[in-house]
N, C-alpha and C. Protein backbone atom coordinates (compact mmCIF):
# COMPACT_ATOMS: atom_id res chain seq x y z
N UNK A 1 0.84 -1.18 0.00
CA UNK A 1 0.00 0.00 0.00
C UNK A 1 0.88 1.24 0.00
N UNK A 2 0.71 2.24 -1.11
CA UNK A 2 1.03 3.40 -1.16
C UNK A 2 0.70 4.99 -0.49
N UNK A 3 0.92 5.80 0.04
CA UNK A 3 -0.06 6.83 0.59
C UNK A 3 0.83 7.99 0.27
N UNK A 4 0.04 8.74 -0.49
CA UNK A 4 1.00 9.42 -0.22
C UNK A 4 0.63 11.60 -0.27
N UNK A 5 1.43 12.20 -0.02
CA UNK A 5 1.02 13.39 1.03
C UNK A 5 1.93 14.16 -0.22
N UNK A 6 1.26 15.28 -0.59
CA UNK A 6 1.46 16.39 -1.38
C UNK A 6 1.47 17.43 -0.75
N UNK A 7 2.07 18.33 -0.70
CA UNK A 7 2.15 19.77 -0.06
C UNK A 7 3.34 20.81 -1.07
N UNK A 8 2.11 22.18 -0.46
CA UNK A 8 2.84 23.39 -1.37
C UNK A 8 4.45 23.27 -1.13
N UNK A 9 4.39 23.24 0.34
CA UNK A 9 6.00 24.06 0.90
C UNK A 9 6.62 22.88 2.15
N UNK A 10 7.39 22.92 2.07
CA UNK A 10 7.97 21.94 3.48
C UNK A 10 7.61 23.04 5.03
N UNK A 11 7.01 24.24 4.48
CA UNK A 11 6.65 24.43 5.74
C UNK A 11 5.14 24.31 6.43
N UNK A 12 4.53 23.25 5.60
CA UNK A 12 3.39 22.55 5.46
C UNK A 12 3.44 21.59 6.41
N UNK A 13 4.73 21.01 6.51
CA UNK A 13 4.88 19.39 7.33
C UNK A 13 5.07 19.94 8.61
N UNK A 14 4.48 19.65 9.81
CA UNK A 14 4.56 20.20 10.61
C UNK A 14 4.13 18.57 11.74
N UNK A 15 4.60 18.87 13.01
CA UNK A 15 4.65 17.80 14.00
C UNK A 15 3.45 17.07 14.12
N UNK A 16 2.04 17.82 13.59
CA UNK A 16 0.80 16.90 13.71
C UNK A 16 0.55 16.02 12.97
N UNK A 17 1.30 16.14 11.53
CA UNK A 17 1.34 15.08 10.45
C UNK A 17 1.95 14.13 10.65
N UNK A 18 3.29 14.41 10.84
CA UNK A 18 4.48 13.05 11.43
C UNK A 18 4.06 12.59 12.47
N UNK A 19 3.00 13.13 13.58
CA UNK A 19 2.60 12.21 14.38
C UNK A 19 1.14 11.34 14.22
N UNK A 20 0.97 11.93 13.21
CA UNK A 20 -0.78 11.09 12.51
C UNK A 20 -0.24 9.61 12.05
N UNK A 21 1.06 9.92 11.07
CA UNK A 21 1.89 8.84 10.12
C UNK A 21 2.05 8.13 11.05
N UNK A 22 2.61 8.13 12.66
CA UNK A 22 2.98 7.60 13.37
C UNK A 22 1.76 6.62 13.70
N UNK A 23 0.93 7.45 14.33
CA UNK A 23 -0.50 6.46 14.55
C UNK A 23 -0.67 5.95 13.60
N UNK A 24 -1.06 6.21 12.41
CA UNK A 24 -1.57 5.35 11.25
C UNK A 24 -0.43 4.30 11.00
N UNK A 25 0.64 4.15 11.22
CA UNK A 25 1.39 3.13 10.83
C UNK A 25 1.97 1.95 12.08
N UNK A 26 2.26 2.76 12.60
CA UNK A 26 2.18 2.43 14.59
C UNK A 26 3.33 1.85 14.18
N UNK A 27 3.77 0.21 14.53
CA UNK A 27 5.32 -0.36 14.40
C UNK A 27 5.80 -0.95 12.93
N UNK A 28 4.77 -0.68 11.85
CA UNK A 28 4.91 -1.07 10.58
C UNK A 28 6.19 0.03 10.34
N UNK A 29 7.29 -0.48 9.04
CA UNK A 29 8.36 0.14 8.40
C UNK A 29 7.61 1.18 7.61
N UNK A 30 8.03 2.12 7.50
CA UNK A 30 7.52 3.33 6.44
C UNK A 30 9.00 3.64 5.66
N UNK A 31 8.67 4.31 4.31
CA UNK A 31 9.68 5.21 3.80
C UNK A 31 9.34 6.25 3.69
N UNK A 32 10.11 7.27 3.75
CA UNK A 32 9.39 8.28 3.12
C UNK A 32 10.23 9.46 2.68
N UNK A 33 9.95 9.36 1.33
CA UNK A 33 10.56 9.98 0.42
C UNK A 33 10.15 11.53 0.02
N UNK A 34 11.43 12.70 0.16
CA UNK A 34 11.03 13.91 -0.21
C UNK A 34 10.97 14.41 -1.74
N UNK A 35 10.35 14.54 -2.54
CA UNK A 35 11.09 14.76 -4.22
C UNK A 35 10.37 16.38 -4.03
N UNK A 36 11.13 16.89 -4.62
CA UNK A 36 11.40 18.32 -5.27
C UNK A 36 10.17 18.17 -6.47
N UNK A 37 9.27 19.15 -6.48
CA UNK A 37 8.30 18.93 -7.22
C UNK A 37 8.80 19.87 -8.86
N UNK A 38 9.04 19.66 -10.36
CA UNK A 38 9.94 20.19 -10.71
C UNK A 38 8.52 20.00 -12.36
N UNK A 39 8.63 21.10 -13.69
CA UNK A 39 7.97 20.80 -14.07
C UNK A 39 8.02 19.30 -14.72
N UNK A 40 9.80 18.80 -15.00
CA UNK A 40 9.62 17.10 -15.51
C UNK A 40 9.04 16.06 -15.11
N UNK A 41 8.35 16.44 -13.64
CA UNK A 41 8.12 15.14 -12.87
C UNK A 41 6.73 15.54 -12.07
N UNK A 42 6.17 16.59 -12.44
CA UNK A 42 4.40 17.05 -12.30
C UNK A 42 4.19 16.67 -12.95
N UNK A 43 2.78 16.37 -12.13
CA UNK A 43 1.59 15.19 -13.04
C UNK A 43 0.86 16.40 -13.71
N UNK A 44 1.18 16.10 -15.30
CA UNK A 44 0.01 16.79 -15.95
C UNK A 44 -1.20 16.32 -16.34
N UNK A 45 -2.37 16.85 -16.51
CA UNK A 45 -3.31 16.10 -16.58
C UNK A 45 -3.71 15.88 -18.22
N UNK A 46 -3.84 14.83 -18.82
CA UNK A 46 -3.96 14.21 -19.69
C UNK A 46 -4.78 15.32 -20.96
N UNK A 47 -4.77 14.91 -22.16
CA UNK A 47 -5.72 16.49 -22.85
C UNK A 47 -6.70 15.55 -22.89
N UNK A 48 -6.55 13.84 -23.19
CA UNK A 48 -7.83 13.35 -23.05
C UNK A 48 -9.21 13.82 -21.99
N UNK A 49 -8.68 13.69 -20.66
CA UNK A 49 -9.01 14.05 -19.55
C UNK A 49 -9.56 15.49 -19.51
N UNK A 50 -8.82 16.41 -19.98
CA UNK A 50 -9.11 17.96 -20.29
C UNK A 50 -10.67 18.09 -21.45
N UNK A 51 -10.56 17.08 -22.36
CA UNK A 51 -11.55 17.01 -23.19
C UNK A 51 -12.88 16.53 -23.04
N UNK A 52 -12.64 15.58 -22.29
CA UNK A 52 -13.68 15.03 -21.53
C UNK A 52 -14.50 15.93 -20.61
N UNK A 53 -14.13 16.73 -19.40
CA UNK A 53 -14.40 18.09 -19.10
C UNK A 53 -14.95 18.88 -19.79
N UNK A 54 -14.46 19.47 -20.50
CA UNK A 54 -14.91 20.58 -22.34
C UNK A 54 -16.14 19.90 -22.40
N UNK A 55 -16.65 18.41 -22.72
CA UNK A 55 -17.54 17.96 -23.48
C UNK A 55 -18.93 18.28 -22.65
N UNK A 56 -18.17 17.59 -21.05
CA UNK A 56 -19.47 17.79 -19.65
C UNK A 56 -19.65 19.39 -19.49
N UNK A 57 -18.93 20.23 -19.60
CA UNK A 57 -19.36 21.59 -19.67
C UNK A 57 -19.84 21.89 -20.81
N UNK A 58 -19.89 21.31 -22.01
CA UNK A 58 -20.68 21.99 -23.36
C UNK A 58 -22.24 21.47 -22.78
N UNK A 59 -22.58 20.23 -22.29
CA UNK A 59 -23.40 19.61 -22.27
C UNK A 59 -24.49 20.16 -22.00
N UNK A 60 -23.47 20.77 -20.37
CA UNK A 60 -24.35 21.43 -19.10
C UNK A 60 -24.79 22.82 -19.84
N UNK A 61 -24.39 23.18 -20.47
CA UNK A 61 -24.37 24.56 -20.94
C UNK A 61 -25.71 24.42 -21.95
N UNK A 62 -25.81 23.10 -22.97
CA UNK A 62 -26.76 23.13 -23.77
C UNK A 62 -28.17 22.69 -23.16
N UNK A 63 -28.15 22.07 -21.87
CA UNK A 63 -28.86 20.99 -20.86
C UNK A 63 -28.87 21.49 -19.65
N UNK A 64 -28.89 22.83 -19.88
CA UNK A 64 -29.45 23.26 -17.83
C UNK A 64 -29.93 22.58 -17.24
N UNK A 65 -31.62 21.93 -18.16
CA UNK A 65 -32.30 21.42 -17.53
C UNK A 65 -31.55 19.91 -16.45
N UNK A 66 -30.46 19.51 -16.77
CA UNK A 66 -30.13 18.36 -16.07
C UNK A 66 -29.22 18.64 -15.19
N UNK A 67 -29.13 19.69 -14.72
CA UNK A 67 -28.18 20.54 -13.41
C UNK A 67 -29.35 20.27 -12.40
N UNK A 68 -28.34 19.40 -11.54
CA UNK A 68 -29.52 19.59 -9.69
C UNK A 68 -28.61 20.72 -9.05
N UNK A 69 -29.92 20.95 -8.25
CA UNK A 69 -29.93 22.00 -7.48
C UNK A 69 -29.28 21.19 -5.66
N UNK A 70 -27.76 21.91 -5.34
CA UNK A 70 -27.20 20.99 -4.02
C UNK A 70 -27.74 21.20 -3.17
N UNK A 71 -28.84 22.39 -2.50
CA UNK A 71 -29.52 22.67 -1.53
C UNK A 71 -30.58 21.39 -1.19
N UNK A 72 -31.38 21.57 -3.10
CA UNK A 72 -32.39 20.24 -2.65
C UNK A 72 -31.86 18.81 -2.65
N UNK A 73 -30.86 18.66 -3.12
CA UNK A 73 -30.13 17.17 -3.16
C UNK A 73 -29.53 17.03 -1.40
N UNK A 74 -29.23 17.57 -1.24
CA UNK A 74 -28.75 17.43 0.21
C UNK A 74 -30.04 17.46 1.29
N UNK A 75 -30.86 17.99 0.93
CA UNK A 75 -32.32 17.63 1.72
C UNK A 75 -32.57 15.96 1.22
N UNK A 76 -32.23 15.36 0.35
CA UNK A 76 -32.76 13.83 0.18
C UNK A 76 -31.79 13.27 0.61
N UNK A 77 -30.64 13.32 1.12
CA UNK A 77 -29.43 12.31 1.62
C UNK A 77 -29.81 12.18 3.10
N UNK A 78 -29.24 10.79 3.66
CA UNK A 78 -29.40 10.65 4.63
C UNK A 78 -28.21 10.99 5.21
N UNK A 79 -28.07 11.38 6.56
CA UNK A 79 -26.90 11.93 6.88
C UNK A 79 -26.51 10.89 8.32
N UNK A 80 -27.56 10.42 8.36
CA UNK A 80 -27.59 9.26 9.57
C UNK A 80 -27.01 8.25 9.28
């Protein structure tokens, strides 16, 4: 199992995280690796992926009618 923690700045990591990792892993081995976030090695997001988006926003745009409203959708969820 992989997990893994993204942040803007290393002054993000702060003692409540390394001690969460701690609980969550308790006497299991961890690694944990720092990489320099650089543009060769950011995840870009795919144009497939980008297009797909484009298509659900043309949709919504031609198809109001199939936009819910989150006020009334959240009145039908159970929260219990």
């Amino acid at each position: 199992m992989y997990t893994t923690y993204h942040f803007q700045s290393a002054a993000e990591i702060n003692a409540d995280i390394l001690d969460a990792i701690k609980i969550a892993f308790k006497g299991k081995p961890v690694v944990i690796t720092v990489e320099e976030e650089t543009k060769e090695n950011a995840q870009e997001i795919p144009e497939w992926q980008k297009e797909v988006v484009r298509n659900r926003q043309q949709y919504f745009i031609d198809n109001p009618q199939e936009l819910l409203n989150w006020e009334d959708e959240k009145k039908s969820i159970n929260f219990d």
